[in-house]
N, C-alpha and C. Protein backbone atom coordinates (compact mmCIF):
# COMPACT_ATOMS: atom_id res chain seq x y z
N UNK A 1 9.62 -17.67 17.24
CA UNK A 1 8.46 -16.80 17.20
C UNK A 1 8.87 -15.33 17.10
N UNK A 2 9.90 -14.79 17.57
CA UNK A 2 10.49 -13.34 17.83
C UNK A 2 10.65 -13.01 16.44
N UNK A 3 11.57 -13.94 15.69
CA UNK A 3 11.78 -13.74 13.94
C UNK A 3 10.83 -13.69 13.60
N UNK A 4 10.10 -14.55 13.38
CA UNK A 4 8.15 -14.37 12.60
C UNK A 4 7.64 -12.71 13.43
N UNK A 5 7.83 -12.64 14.17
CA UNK A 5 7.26 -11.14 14.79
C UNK A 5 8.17 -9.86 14.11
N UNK A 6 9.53 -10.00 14.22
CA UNK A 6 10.40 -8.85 13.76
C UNK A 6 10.35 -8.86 12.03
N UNK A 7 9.88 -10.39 11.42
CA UNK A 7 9.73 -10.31 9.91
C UNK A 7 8.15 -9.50 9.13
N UNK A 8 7.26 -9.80 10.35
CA UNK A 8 5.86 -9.31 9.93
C UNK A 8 6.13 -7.46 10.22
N UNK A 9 6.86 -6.72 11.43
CA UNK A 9 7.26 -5.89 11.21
C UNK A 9 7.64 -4.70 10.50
N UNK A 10 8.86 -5.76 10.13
CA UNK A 10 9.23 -5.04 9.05
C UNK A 10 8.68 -5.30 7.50
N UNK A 11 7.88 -6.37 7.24
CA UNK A 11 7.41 -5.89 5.97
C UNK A 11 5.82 -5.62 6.13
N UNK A 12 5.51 -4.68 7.26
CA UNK A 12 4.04 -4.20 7.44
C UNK A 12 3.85 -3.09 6.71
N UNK A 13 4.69 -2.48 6.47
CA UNK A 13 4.47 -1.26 5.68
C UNK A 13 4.35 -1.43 3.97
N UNK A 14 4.91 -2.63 3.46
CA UNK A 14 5.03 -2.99 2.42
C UNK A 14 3.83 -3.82 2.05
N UNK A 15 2.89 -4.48 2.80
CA UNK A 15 1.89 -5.41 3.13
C UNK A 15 1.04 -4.52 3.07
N UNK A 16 0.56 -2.96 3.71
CA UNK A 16 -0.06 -1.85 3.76
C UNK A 16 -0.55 -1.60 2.20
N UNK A 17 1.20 -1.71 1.52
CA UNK A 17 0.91 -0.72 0.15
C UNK A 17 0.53 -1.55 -0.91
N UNK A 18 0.60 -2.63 -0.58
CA UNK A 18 0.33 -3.91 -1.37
C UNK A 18 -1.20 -4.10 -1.25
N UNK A 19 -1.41 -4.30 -0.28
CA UNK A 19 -3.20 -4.23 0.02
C UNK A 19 -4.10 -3.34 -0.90
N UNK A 20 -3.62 -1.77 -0.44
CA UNK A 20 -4.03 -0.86 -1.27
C UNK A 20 -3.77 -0.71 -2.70
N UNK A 21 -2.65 -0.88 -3.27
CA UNK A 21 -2.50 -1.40 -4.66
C UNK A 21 -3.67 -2.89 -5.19
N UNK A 22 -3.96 -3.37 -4.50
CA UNK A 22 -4.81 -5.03 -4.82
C UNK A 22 -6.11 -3.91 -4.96
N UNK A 23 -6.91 -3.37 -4.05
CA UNK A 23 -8.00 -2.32 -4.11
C UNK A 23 -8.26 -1.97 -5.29
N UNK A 24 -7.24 -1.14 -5.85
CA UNK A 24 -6.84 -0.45 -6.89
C UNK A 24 -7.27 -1.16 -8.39
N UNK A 25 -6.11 -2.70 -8.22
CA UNK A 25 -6.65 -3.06 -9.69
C UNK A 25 -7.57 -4.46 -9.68
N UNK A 26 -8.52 -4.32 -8.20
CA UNK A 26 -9.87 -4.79 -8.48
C UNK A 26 -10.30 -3.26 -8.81
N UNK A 27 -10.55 -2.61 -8.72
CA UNK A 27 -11.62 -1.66 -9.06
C UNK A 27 -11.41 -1.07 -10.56
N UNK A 28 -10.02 -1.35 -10.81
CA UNK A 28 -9.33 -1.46 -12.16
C UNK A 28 -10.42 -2.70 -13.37
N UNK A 29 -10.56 -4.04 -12.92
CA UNK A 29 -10.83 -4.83 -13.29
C UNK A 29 -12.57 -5.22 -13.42
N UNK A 30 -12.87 -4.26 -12.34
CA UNK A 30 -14.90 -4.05 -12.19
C UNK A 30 -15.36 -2.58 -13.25
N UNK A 31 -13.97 -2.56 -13.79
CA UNK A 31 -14.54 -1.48 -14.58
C UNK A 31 -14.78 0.27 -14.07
N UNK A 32 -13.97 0.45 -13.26
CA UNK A 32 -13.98 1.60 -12.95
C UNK A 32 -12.72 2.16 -12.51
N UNK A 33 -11.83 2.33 -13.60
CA UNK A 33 -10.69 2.98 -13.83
C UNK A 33 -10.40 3.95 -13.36
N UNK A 34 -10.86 5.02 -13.20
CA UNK A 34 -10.97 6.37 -12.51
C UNK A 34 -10.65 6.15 -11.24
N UNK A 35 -11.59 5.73 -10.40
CA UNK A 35 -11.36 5.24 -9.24
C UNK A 35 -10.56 4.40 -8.70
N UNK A 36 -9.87 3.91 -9.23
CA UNK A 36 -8.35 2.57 -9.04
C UNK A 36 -7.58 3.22 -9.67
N UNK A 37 -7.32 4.31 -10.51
CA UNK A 37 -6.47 5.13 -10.83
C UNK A 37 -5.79 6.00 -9.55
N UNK A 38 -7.21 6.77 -8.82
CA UNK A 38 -7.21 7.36 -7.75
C UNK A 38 -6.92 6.62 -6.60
N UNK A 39 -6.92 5.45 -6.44
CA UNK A 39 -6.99 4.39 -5.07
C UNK A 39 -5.10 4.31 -5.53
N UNK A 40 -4.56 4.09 -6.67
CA UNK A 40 -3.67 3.63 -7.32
C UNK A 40 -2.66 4.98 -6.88
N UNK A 41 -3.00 5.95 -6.58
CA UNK A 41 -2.10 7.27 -6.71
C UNK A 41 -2.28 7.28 -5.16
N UNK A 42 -3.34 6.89 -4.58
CA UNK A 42 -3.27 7.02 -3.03
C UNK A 42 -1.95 5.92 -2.34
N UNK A 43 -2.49 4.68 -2.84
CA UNK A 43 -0.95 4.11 -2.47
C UNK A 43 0.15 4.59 -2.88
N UNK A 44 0.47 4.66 -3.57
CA UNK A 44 1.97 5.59 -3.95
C UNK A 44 1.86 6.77 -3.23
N UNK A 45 1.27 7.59 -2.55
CA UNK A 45 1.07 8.44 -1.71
C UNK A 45 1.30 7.80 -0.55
N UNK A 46 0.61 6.97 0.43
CA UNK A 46 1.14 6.09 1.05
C UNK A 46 2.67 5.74 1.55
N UNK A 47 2.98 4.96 0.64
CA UNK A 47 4.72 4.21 0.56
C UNK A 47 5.16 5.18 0.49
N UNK A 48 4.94 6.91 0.17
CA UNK A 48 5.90 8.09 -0.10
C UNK A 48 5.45 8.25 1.71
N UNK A 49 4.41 8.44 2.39
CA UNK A 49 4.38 9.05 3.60
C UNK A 49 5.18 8.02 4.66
N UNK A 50 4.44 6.69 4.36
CA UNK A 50 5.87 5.44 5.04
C UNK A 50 7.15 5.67 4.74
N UNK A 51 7.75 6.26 3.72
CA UNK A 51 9.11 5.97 3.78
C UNK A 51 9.18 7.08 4.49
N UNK A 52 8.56 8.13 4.58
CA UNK A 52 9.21 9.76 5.52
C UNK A 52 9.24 9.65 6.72
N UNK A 53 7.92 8.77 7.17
CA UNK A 53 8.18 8.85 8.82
C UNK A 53 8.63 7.79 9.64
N UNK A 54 9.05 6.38 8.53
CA UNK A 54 9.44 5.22 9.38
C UNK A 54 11.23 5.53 9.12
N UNK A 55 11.41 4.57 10.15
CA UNK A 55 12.84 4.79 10.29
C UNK A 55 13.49 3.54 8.76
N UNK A 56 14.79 3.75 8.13
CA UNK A 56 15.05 2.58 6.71
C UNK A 56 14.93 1.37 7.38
N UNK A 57 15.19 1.00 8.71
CA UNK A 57 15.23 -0.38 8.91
C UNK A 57 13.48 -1.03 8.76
N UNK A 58 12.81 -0.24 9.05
CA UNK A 58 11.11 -0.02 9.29
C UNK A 58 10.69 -0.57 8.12
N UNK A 59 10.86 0.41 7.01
CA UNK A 59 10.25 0.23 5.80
C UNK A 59 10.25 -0.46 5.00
N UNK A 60 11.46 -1.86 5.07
CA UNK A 60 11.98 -2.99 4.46
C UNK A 60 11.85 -2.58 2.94
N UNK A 61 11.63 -3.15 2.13
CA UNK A 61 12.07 -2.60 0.61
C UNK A 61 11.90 -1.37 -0.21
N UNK A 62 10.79 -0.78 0.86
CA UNK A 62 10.34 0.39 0.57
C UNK A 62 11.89 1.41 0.17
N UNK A 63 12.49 1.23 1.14
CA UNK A 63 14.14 2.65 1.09
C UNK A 63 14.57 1.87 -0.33
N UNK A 64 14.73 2.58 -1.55
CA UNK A 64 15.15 2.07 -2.74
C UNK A 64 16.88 3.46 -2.86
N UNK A 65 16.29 4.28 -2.60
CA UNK A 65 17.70 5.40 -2.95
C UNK A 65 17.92 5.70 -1.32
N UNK A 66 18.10 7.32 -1.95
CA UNK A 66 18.24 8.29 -0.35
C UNK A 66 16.86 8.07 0.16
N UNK A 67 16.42 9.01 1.34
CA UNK A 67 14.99 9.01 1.84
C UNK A 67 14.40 10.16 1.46
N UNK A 68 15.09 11.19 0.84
CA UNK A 68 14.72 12.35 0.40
C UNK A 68 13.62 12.27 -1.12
N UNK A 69 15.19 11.40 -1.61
CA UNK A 69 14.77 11.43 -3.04
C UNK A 69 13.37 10.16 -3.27
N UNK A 70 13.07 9.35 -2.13
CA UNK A 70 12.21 8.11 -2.55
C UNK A 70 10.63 8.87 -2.07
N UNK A 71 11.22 9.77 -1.49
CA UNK A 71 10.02 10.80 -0.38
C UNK A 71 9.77 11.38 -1.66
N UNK A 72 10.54 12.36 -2.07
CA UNK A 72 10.25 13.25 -3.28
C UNK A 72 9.60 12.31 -4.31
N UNK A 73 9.91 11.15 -5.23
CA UNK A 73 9.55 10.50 -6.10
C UNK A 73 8.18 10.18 -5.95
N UNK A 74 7.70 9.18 -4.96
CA UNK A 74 6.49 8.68 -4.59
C UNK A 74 5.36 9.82 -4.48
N UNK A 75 5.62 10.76 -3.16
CA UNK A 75 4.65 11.86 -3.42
C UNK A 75 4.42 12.64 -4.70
N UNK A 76 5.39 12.65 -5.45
CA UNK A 76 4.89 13.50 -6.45
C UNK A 76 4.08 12.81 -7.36
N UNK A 77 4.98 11.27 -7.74
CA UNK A 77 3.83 10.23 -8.46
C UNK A 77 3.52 10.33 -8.18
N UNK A 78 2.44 10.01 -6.97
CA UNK A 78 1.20 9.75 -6.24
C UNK A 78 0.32 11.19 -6.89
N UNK A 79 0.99 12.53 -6.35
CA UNK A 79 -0.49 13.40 -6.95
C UNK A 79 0.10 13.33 -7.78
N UNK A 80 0.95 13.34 -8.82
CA UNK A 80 0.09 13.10 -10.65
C UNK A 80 -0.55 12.57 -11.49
N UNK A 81 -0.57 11.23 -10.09
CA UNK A 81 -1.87 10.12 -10.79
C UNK A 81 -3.24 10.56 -9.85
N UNK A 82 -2.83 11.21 -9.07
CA UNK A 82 -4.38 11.61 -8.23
C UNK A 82 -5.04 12.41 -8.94
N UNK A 83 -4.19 13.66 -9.39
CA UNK A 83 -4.37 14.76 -9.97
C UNK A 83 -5.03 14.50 -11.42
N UNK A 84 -4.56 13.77 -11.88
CA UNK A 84 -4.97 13.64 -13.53
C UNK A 84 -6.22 12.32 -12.92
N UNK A 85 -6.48 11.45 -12.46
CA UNK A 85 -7.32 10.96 -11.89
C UNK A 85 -8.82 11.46 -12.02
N UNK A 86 -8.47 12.80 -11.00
CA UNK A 86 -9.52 13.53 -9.94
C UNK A 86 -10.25 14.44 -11.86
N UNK A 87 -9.09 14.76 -12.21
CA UNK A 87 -8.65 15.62 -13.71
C UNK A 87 -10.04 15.48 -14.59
N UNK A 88 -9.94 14.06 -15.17
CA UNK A 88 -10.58 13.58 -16.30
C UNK A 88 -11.67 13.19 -16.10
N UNK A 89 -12.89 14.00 -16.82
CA UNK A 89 -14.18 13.69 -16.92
C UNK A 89 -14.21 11.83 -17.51
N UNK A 90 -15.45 11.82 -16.96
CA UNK A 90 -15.80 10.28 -17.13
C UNK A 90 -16.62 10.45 -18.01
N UNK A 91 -16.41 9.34 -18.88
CA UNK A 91 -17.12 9.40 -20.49
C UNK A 91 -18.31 9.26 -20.26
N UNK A 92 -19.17 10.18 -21.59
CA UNK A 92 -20.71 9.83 -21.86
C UNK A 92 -21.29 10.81 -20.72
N UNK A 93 -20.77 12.08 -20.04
CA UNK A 93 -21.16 13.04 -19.83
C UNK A 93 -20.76 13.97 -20.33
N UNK A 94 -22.18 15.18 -19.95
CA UNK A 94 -21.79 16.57 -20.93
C UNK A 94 -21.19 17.48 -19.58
């Protein structure tokens, strides 16, 4: 039981970003792109704030490089898909 507890653990943070990614491309799939674009840049925002404040053993697959550089990568993806997201008018308005 301790293993099943220390395995759910450590891939809770990964289970987090996974969830929120699923959000994403249902709302992707109901036809509202914009918004699962934006849900889509929030998780990657996410997995960038998990990898900064959990410790590498924490974050299970999340640590891919250094913690600097996976910190730097994710947050910045994250707002350039928020950003261009938030960005682009939605068609068939003036």
């Amino acid at each position: 039981m301790d293993r099943w507890v220390r395995f759910a653990r450590r891939n809770l943070p990964l289970v987090a970003v996974t969830v929120v990614i699923a959000a994403a491309v249902v709302l992707v799939l109901a036809d509202r792109w914009r918004r699962g674009a934006f849900v889509f840049g929030g998780a990657t925002i996410l997995a960038g704030v998990l990898r900064w404040v959990l410790a590498p053993e924490q974050v299970g697959v999340l640590a891919v490089r250094s913690k600097g550089f996976d910190v730097a990568a994710l947050l910045l993806v994250g707002g350039a898909i928020v950003a261009l997201a938030v960005s682009i008018d939605p068609l068939g308005t003036g």
